[in-house]
Each structure stands twice: as structure tokens, then as C-alpha cells.
PDB file of N, CA and C in Angstrom:
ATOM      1  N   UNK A   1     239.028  24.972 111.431  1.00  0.00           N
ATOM      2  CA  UNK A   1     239.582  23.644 111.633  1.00  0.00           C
ATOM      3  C   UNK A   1     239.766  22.972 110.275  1.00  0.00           C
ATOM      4  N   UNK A   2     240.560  22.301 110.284  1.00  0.00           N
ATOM      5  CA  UNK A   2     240.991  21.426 108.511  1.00  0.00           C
ATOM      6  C   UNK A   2     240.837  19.823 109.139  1.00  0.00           C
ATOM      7  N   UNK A   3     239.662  19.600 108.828  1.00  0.00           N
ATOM      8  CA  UNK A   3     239.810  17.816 109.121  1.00  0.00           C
ATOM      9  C   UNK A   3     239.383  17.545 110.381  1.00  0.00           C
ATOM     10  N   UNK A   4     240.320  16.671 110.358  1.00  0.00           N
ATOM     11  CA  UNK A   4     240.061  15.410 111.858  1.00  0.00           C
ATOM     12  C   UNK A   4     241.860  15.692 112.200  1.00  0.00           C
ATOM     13  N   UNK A   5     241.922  16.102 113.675  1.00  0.00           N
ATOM     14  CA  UNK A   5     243.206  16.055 113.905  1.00  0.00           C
ATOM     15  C   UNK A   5     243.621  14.855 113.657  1.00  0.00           C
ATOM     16  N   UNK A   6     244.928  14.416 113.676  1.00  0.00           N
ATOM     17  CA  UNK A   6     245.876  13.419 113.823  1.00  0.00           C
ATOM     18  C   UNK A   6     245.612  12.405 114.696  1.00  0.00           C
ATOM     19  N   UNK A   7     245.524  13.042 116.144  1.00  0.00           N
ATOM     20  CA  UNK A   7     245.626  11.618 117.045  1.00  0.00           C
ATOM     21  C   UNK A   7     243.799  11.620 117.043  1.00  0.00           C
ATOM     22  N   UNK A   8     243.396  11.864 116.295  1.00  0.00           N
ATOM     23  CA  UNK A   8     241.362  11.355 116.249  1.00  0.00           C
ATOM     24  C   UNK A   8     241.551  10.598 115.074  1.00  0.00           C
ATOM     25  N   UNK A   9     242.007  10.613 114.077  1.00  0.00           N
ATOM     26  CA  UNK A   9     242.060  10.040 112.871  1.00  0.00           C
ATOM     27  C   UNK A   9     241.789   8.155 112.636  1.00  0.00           C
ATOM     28  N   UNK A  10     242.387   7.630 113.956  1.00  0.00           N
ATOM     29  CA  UNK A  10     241.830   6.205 113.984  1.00  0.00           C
ATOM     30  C   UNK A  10     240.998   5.922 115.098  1.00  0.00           C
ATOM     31  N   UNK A  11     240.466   7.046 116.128  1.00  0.00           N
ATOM     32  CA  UNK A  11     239.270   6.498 116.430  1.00  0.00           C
ATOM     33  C   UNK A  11     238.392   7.401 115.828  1.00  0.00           C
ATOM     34  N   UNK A  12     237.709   7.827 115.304  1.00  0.00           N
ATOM     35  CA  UNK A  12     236.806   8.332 114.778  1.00  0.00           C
ATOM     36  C   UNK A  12     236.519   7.064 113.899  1.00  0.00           C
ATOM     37  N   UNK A  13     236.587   5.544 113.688  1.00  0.00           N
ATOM     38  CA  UNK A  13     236.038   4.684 113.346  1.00  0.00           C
ATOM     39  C   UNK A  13     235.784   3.902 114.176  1.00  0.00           C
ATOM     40  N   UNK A  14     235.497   3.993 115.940  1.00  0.00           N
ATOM     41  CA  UNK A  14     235.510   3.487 116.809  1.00  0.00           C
ATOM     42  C   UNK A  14     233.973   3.858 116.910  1.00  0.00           C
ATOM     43  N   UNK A  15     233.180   2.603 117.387  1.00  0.00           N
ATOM     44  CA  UNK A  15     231.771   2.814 117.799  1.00  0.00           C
ATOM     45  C   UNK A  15     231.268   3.859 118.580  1.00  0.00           C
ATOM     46  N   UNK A  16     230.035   4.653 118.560  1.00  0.00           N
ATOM     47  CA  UNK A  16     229.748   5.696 119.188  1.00  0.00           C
ATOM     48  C   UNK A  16     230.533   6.793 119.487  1.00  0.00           C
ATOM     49  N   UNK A  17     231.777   7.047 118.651  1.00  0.00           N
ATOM     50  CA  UNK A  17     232.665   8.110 118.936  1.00  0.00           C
ATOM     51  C   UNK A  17     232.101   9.565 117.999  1.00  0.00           C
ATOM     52  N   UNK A  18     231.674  10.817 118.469  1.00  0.00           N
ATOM     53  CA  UNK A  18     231.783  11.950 117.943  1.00  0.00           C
ATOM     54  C   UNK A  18     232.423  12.726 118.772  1.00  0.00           C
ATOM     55  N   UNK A  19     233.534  13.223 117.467  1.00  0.00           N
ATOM     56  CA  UNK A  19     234.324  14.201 117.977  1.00  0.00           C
ATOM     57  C   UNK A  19     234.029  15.746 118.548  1.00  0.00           C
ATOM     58  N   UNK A  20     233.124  16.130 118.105  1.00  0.00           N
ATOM     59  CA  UNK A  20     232.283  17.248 118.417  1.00  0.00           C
ATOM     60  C   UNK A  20     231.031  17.625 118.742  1.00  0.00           C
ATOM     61  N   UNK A  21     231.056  17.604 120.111  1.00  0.00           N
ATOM     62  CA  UNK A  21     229.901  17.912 120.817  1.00  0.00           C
ATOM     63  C   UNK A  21     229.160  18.762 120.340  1.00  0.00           C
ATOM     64  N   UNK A  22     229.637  20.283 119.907  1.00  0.00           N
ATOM     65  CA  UNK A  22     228.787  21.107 119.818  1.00  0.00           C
ATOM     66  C   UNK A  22     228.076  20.902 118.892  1.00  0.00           C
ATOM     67  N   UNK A  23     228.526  19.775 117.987  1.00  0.00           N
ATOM     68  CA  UNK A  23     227.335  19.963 116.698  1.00  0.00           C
ATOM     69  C   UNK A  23     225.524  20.394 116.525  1.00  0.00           C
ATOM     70  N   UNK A  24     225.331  20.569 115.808  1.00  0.00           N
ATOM     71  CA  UNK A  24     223.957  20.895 115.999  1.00  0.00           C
ATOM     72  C   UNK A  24     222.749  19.523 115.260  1.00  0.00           C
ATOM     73  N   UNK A  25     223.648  18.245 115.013  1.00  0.00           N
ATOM     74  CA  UNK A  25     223.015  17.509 114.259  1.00  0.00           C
ATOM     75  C   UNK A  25     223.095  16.559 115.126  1.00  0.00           C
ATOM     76  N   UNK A  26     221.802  15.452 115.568  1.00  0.00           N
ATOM     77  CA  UNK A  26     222.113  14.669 116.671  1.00  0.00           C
ATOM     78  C   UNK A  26     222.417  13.355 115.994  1.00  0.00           C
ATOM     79  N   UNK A  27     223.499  12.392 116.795  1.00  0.00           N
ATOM     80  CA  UNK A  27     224.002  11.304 115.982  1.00  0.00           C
ATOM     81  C   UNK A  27     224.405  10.111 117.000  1.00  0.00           C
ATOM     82  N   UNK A  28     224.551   9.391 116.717  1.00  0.00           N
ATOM     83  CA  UNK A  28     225.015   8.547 117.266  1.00  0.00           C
ATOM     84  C   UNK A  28     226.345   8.078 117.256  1.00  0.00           C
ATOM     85  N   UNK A  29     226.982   8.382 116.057  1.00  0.00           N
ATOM     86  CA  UNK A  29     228.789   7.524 115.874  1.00  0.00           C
ATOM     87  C   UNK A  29     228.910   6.438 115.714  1.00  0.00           C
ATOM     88  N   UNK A  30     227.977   6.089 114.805  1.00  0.00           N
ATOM     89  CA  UNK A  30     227.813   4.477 114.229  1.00  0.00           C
ATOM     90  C   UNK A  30     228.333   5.057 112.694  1.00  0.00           C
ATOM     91  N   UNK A  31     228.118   6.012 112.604  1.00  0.00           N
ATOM     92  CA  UNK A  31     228.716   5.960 110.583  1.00  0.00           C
ATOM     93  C   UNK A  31     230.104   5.504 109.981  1.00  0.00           C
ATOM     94  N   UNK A  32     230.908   6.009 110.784  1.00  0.00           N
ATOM     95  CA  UNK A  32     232.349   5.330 110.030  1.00  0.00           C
ATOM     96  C   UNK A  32     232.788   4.301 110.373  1.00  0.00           C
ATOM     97  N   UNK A  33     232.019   3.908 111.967  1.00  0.00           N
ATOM     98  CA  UNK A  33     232.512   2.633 111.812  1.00  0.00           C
ATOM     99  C   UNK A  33     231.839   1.448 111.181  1.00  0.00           C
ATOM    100  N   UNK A  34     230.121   1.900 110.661  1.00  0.00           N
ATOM    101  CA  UNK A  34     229.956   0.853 109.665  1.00  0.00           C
ATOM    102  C   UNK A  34     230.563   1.004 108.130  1.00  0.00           C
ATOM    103  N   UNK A  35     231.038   1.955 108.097  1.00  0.00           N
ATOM    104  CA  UNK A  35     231.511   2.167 106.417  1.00  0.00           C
ATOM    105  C   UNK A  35     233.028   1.269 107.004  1.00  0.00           C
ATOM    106  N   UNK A  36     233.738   1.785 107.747  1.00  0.00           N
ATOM    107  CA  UNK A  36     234.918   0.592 107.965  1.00  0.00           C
ATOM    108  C   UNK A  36     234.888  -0.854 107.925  1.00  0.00           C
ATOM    109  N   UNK A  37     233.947  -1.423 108.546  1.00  0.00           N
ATOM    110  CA  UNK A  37     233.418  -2.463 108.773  1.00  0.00           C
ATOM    111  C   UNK A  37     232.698  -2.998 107.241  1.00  0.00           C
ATOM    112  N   UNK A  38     231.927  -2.314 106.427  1.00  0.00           N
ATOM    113  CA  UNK A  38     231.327  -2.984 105.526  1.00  0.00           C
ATOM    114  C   UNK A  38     232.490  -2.836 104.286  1.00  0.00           C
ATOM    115  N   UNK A  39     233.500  -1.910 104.370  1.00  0.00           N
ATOM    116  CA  UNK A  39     234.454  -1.410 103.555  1.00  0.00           C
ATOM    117  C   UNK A  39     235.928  -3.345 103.549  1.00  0.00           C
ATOM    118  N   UNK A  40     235.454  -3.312 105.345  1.00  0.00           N
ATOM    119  CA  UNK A  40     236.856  -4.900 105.678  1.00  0.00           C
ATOM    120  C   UNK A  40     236.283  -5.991 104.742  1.00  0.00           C
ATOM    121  N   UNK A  41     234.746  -5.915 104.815  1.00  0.00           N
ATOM    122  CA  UNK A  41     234.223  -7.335 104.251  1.00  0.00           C
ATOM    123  C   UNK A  41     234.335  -7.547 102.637  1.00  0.00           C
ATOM    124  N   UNK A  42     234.502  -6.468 102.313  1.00  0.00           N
ATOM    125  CA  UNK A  42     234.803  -6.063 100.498  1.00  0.00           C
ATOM    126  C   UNK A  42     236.461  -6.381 100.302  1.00  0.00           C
ATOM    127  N   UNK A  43     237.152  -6.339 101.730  1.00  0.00           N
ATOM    128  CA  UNK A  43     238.265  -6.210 101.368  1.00  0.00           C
ATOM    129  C   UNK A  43     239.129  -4.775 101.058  1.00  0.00           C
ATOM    130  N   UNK A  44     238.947  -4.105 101.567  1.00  0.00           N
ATOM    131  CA  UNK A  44     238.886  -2.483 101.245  1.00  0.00           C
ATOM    132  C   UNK A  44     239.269  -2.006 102.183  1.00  0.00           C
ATOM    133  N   UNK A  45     240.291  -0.717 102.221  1.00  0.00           N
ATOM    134  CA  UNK A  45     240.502   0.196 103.278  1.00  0.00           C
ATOM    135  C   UNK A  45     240.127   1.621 102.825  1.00  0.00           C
ATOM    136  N   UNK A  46     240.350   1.920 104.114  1.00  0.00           N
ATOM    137  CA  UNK A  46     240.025   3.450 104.303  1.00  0.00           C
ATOM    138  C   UNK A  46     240.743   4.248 104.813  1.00  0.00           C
ATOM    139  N   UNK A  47     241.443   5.082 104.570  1.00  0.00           N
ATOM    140  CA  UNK A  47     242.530   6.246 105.103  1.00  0.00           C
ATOM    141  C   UNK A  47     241.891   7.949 105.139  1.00  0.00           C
ATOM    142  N   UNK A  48     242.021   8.360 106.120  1.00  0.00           N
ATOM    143  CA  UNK A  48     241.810  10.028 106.096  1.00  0.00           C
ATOM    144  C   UNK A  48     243.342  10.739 106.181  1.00  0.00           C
ATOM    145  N   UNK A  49     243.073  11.698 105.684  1.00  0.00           N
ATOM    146  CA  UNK A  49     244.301  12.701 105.599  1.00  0.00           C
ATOM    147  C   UNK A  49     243.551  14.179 105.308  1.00  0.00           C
ATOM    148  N   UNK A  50     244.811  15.050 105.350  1.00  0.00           N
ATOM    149  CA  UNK A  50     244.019  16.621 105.557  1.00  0.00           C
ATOM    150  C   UNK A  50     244.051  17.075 104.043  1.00  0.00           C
ATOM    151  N   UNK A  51     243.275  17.921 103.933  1.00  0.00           N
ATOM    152  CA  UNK A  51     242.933  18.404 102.754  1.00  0.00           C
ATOM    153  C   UNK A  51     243.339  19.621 102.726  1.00  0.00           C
ATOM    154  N   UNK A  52     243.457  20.596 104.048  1.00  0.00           N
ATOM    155  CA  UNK A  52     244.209  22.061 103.809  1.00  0.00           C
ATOM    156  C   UNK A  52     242.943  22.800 103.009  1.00  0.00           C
ATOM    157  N   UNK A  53     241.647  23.280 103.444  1.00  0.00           N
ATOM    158  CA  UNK A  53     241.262  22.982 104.641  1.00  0.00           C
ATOM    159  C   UNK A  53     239.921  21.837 104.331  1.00  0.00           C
ATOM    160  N   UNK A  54     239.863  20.765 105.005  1.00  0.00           N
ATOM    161  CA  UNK A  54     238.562  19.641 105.071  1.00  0.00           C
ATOM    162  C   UNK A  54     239.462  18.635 105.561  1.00  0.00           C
ATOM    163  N   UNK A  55     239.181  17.201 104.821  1.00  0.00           N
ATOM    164  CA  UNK A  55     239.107  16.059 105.009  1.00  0.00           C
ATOM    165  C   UNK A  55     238.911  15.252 103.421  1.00  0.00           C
ATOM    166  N   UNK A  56     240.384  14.845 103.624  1.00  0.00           N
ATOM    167  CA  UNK A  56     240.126  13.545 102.190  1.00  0.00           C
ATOM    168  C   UNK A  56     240.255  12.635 103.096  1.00  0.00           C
ATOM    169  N   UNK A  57     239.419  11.243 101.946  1.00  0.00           N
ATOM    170  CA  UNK A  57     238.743   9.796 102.290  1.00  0.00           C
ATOM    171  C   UNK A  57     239.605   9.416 101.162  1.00  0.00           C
ATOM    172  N   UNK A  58     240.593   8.326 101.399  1.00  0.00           N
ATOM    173  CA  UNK A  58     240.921   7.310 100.542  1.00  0.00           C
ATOM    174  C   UNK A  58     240.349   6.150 100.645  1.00  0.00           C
ATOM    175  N   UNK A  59     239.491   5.564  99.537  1.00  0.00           N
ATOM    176  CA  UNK A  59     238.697   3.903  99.689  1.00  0.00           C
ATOM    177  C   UNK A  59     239.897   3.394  98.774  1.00  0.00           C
ATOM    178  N   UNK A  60     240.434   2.515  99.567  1.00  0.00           N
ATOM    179  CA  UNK A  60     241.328   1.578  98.218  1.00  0.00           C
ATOM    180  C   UNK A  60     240.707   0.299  98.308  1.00  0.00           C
ATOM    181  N   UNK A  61     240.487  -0.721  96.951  1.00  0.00           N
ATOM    182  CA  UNK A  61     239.584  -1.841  96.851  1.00  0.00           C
ATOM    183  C   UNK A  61     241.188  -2.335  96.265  1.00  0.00           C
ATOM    184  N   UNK A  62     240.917  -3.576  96.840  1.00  0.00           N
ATOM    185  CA  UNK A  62     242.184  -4.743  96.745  1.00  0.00           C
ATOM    186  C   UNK A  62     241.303  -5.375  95.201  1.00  0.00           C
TER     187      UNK A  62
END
């Protein structure tokens, strides 16, 4: 797999959302949406895109 598909890409910052069950690490799905959330109050966004194969994070600070 390379990333976060496309149509997961804006909720995967949605509260309690993990995309993958099978993981072996137990979580809740609070992480990106507090990095989104503490990222709005800075003024800051966040973009994912594919990396071929992973996941890039763009933080842009206004």
C-alpha cells in the first residue's frame, strides 16, 4: 500500500477514525485530528499526498 488512499485523505483527521483495523497497535484516532486542530490555532495547514511508496505531510505556517 503507498499512503492513505484518496477518498481517506480528509477523514483520517476526523475524530476516532482508524483506517486499519488490522493493526497490531491499539489506538484510538485522536492523533491527526489533534495535530489538525492544534496545527488551525497556529494558523497552519496540513496536506497529505503520496509518496510512491508512504505518505508525505505538508505543515504550511502562514
Amino acid at each position: 500500500m503507498t499512503g492513505i488512499i484518496d477518498e481517506d485523505k480528509e477523514r483520517v483527521f476526523d475524530r476516532l477514525v482508524r483506517l486499519d483495523p488490522s493493526r497490531h497497535y491499539k489506538g484510538t484516532g485522536l492523533g491527526l485530528s489533534m495535530v489538525k486542530a492544534i496545527l488551525s490555532r497556529h494558523k497552519a495547514t496540513i496536506s497529505l499526498h503520496d509518496n510512491n511508496p508512504g505518505l508525505l505531510v505538508n505543515i504550511h505556517f502562514k
